[in-house]
C-alpha atoms as a PDB file:
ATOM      1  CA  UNK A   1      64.831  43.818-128.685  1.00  0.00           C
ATOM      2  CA  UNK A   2      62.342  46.537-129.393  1.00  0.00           C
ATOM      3  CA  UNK A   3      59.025  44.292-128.850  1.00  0.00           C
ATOM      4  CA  UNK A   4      57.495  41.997-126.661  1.00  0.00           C
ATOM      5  CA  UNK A   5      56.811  39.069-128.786  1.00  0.00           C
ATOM      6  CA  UNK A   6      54.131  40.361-131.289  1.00  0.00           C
ATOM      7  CA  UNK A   7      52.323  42.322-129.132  1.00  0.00           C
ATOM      8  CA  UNK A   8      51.000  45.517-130.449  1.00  0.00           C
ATOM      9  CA  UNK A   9      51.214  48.657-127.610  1.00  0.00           C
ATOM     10  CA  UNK A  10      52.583  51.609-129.638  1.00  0.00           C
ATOM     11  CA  UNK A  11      52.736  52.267-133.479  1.00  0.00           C
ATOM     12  CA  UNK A  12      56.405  51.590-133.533  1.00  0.00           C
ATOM     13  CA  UNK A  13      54.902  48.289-132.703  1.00  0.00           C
ATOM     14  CA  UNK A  14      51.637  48.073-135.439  1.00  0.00           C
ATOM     15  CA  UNK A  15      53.988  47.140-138.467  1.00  0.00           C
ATOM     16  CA  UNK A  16      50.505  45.849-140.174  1.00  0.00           C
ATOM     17  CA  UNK A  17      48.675  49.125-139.137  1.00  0.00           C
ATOM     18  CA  UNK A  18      45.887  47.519-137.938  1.00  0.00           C
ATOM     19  CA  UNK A  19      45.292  49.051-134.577  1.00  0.00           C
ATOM     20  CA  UNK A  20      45.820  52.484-136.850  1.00  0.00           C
ATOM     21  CA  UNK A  21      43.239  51.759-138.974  1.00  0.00           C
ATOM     22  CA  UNK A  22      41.028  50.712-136.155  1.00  0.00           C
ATOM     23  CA  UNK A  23      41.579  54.091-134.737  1.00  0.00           C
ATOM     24  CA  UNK A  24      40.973  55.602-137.834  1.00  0.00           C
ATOM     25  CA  UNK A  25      39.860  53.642-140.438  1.00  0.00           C
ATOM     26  CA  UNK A  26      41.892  54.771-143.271  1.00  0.00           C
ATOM     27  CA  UNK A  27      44.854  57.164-144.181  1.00  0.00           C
ATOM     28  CA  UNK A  28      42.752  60.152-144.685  1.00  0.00           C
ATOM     29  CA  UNK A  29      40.816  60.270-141.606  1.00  0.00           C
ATOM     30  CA  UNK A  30      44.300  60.809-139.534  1.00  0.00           C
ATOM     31  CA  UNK A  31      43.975  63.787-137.511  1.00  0.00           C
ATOM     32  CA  UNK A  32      46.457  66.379-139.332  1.00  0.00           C
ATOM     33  CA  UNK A  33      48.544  66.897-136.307  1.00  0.00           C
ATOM     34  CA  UNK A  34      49.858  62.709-136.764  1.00  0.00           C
ATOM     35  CA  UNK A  35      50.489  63.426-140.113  1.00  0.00           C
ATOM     36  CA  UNK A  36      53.501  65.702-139.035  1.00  0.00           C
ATOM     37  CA  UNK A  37      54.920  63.560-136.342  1.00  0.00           C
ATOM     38  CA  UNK A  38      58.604  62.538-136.731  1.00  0.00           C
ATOM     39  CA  UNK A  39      58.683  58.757-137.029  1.00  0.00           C
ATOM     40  CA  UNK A  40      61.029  57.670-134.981  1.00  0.00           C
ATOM     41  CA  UNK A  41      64.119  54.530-136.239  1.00  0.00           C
ATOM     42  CA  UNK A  42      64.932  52.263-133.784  1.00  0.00           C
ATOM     43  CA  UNK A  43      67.905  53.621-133.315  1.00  0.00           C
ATOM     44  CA  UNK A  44      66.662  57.070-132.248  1.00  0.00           C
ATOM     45  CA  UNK A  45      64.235  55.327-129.961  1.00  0.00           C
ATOM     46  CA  UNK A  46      67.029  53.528-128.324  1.00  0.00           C
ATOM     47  CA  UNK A  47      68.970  56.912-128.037  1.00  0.00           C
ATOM     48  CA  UNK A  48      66.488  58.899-126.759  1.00  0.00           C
ATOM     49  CA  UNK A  49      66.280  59.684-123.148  1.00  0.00           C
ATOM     50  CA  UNK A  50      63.699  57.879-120.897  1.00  0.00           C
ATOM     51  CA  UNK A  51      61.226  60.868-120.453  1.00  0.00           C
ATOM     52  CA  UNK A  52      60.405  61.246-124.172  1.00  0.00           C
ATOM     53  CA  UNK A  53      58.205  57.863-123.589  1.00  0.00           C
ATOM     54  CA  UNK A  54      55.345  57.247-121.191  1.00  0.00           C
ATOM     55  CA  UNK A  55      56.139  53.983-120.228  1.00  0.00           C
ATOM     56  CA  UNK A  56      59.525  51.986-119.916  1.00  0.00           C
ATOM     57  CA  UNK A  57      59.267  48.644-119.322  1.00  0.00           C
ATOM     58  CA  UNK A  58      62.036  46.611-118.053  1.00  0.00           C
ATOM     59  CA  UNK A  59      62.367  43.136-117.468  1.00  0.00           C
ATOM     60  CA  UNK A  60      65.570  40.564-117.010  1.00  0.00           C
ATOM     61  CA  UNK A  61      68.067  44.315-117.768  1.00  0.00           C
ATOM     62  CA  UNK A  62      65.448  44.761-121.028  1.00  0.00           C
ATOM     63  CA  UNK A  63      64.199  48.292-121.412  1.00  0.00           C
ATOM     64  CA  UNK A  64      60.970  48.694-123.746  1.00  0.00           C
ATOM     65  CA  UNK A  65      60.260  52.438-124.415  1.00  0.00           C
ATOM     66  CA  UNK A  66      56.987  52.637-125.459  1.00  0.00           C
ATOM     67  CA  UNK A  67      53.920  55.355-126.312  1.00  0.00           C
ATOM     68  CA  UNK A  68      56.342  58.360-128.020  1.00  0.00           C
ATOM     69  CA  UNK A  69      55.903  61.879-126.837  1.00  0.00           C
ATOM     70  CA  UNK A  70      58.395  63.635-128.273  1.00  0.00           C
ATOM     71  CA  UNK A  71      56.178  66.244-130.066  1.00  0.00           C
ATOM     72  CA  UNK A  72      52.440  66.831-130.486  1.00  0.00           C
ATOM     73  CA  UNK A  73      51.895  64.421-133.042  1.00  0.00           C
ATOM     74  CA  UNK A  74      53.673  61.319-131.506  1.00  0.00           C
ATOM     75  CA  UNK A  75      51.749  62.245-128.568  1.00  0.00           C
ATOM     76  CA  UNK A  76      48.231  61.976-130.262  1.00  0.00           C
ATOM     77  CA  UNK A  77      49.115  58.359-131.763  1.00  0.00           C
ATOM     78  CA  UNK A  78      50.635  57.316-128.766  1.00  0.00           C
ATOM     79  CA  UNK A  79      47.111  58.317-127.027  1.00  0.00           C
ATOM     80  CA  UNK A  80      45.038  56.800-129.242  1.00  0.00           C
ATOM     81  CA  UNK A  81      47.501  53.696-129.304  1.00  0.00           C
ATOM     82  CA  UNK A  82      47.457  53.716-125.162  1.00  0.00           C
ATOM     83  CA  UNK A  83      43.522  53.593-124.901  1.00  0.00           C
ATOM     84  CA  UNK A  84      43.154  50.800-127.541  1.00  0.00           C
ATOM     85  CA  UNK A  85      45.826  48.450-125.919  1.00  0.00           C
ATOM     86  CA  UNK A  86      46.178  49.158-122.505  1.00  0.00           C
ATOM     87  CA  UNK A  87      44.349  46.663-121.776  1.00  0.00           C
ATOM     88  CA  UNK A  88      47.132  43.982-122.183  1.00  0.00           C
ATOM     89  CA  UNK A  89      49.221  46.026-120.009  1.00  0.00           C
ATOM     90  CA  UNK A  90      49.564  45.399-116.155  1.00  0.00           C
ATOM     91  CA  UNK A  91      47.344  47.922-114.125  1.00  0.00           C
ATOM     92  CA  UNK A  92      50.408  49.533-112.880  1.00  0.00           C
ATOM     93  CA  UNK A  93      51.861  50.155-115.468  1.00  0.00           C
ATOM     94  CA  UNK A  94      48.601  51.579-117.610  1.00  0.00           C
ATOM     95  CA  UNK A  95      48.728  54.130-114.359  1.00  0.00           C
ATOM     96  CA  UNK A  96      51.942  55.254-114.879  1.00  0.00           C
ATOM     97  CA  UNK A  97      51.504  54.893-118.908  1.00  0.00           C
ATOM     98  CA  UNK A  98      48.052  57.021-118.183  1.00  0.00           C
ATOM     99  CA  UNK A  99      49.555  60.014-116.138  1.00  0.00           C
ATOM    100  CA  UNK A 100      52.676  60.481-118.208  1.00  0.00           C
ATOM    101  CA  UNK A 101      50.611  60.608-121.323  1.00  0.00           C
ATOM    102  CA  UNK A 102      48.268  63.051-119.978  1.00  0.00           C
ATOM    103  CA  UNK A 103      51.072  65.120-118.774  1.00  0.00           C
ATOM    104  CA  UNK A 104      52.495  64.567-122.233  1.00  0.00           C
ATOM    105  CA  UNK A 105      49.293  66.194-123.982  1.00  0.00           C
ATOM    106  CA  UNK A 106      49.729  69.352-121.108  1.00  0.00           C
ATOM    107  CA  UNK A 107      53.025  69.638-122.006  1.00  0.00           C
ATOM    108  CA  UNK A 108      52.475  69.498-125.870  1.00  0.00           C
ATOM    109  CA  UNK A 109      48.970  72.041-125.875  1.00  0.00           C
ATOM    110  CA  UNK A 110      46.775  69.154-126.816  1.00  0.00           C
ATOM    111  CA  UNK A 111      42.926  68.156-125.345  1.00  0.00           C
ATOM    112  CA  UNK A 112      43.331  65.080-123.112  1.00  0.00           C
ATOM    113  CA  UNK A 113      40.857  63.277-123.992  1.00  0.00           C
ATOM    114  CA  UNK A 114      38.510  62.548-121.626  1.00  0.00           C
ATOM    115  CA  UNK A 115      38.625  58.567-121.434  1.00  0.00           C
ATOM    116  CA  UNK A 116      42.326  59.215-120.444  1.00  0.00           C
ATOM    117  CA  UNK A 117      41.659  61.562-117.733  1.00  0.00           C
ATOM    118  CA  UNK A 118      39.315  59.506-116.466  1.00  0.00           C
ATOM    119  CA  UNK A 119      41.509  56.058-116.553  1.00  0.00           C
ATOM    120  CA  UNK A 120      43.984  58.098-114.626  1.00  0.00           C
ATOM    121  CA  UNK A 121      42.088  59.072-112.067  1.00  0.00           C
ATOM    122  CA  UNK A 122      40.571  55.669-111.263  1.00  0.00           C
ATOM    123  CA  UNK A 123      43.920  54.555-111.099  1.00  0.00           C
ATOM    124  CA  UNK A 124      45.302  57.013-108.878  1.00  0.00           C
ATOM    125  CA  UNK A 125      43.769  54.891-106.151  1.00  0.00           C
ATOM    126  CA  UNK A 126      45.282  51.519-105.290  1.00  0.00           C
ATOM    127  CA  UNK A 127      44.692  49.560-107.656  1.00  0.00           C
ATOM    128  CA  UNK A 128      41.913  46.807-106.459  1.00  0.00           C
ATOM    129  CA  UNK A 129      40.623  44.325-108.811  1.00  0.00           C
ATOM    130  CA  UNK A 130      37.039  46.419-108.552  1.00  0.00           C
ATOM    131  CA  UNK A 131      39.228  49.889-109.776  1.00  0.00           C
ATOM    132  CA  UNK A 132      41.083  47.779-112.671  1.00  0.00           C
ATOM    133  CA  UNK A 133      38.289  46.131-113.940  1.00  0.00           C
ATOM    134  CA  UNK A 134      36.454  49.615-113.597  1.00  0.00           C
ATOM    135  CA  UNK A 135      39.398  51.016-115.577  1.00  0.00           C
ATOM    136  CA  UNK A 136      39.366  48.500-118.231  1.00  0.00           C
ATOM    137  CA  UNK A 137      35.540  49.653-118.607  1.00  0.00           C
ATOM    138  CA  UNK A 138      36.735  53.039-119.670  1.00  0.00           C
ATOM    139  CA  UNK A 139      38.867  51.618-122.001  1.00  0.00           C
ATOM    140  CA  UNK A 140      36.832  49.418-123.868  1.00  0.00           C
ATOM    141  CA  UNK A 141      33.750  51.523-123.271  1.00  0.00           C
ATOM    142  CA  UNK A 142      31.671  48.970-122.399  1.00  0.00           C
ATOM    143  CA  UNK A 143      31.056  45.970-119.739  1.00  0.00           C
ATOM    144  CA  UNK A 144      33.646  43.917-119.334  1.00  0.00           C
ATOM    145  CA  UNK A 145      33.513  40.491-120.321  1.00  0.00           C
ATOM    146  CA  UNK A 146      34.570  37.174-118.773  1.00  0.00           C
ATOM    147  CA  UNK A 147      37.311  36.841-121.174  1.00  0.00           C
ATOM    148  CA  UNK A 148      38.663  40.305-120.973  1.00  0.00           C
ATOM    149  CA  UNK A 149      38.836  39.915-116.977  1.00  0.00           C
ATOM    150  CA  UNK A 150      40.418  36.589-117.411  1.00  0.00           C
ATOM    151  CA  UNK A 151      42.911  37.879-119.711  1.00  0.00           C
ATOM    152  CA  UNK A 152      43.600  40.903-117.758  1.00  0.00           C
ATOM    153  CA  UNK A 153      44.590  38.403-114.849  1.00  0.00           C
ATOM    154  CA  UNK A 154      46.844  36.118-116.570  1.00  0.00           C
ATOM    155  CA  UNK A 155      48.574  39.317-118.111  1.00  0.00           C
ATOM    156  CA  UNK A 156      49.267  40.820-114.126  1.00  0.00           C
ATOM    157  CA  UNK A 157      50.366  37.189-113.268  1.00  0.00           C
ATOM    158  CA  UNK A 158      52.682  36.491-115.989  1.00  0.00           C
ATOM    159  CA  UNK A 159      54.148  40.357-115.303  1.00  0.00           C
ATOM    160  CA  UNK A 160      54.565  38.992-111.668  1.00  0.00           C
ATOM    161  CA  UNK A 161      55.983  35.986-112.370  1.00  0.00           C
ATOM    162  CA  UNK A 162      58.853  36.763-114.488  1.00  0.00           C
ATOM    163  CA  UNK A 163      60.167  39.178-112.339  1.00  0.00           C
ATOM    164  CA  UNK A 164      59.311  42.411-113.994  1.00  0.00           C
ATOM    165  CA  UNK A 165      59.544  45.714-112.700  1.00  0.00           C
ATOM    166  CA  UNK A 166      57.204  48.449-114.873  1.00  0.00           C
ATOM    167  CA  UNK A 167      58.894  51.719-113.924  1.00  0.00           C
ATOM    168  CA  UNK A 168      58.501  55.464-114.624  1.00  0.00           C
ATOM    169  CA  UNK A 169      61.182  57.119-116.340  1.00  0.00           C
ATOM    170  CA  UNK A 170      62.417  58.916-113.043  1.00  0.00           C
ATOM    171  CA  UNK A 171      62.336  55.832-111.179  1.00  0.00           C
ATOM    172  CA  UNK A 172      64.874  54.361-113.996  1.00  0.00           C
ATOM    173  CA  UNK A 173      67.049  56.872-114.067  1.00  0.00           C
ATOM    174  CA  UNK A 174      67.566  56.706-110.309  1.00  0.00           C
ATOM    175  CA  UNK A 175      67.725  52.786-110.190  1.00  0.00           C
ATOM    176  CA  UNK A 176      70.553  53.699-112.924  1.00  0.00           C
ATOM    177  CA  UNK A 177      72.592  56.303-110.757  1.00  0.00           C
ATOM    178  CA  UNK A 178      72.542  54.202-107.915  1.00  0.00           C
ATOM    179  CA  UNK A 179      73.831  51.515-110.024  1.00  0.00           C
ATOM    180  CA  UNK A 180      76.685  53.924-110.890  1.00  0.00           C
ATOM    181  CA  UNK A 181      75.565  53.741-114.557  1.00  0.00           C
ATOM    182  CA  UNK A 182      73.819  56.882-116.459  1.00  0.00           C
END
């Protein structure tokens, strides 16, 4: 199980392309740097280790990988994928999501942009309803609207509800040592 349901965080999710061409519009207004990012199977996502992704999710035992950053240019998509759909994402887990992928674009030599520096920050603190909604301002870059707020909410109370965990790589690869299984 690679996806949650239909919903579209990464490009390994956007089998239509149409958060890409949101981004970008069409094929030939891709930055040059995505154009020579290794596209990853589902295999080698599965095989690769938890720190060449800036989020895991896990829920019931199921671990989601999402937002690439194996090299420069799954980085850059996986930015550009984070600030269009992070949104639908718990607040704690666009924090974590937000810091790995700016450490990511450190790591790689790439600009972080400035919308993700700034969503990281605001998260940093604890994460009120005031600093998430705040957050999800940067994102969308404008006021937020009834419907995103609502949304927002039923997305941190479903998370809660099933029993959930959103966790950073480190803290999985801990949970799994201390379960005896690496």
């Amino acid at each position: 199980m690679e996806k949650l349901s239909g919903l579209v965080l990464d490009v390994y999710d956007d089998s239509d392309g149409a958060v890409l061409r949101e981004c970008f519009g069409s094929p030939d207004k891709l930055p040059e740097i995505t154009k020579h990012a290794h596209v990853l199977t589902q295999d080698e996502r599965a095989s690769l280790p938890d720190e060449a992704f800036a989020l895991i999710l896990v829920d019931g035992g199921v671990e989601l990988k999402k937002f690439a950053t194996i090299d420069p240019g799954n980085t850059a998509l996986s930015v550009h994928y984070f600030l269009k759909t992070a949104h639908k994402l718990p607040v704690e887990a666009m924090h974590v999501a937000a810091e790995n992928l700016w450490a990511a674009c450190e790591q790689h030599g790439l600009e972080t942009p400035g919308s993700l520096k700034k969503l990281a920050l605001a998260l940093r603190e604890e994460p009120t309803d005031k600093v998430a909604m705040g957050a999800m301002g940067l994102l969308s870059g404008a006021m937020i609207v009834p419907a995103q707020v609502r949304e927002a909410r039923k997305n941190l109370a479903a998370t809660s509800g099933t029993g959930g965990a959103v966790l950073t790589p480190d803290q999985v690869k801990q949970r799994r040592s201390m379960m005896g299984a690496m």
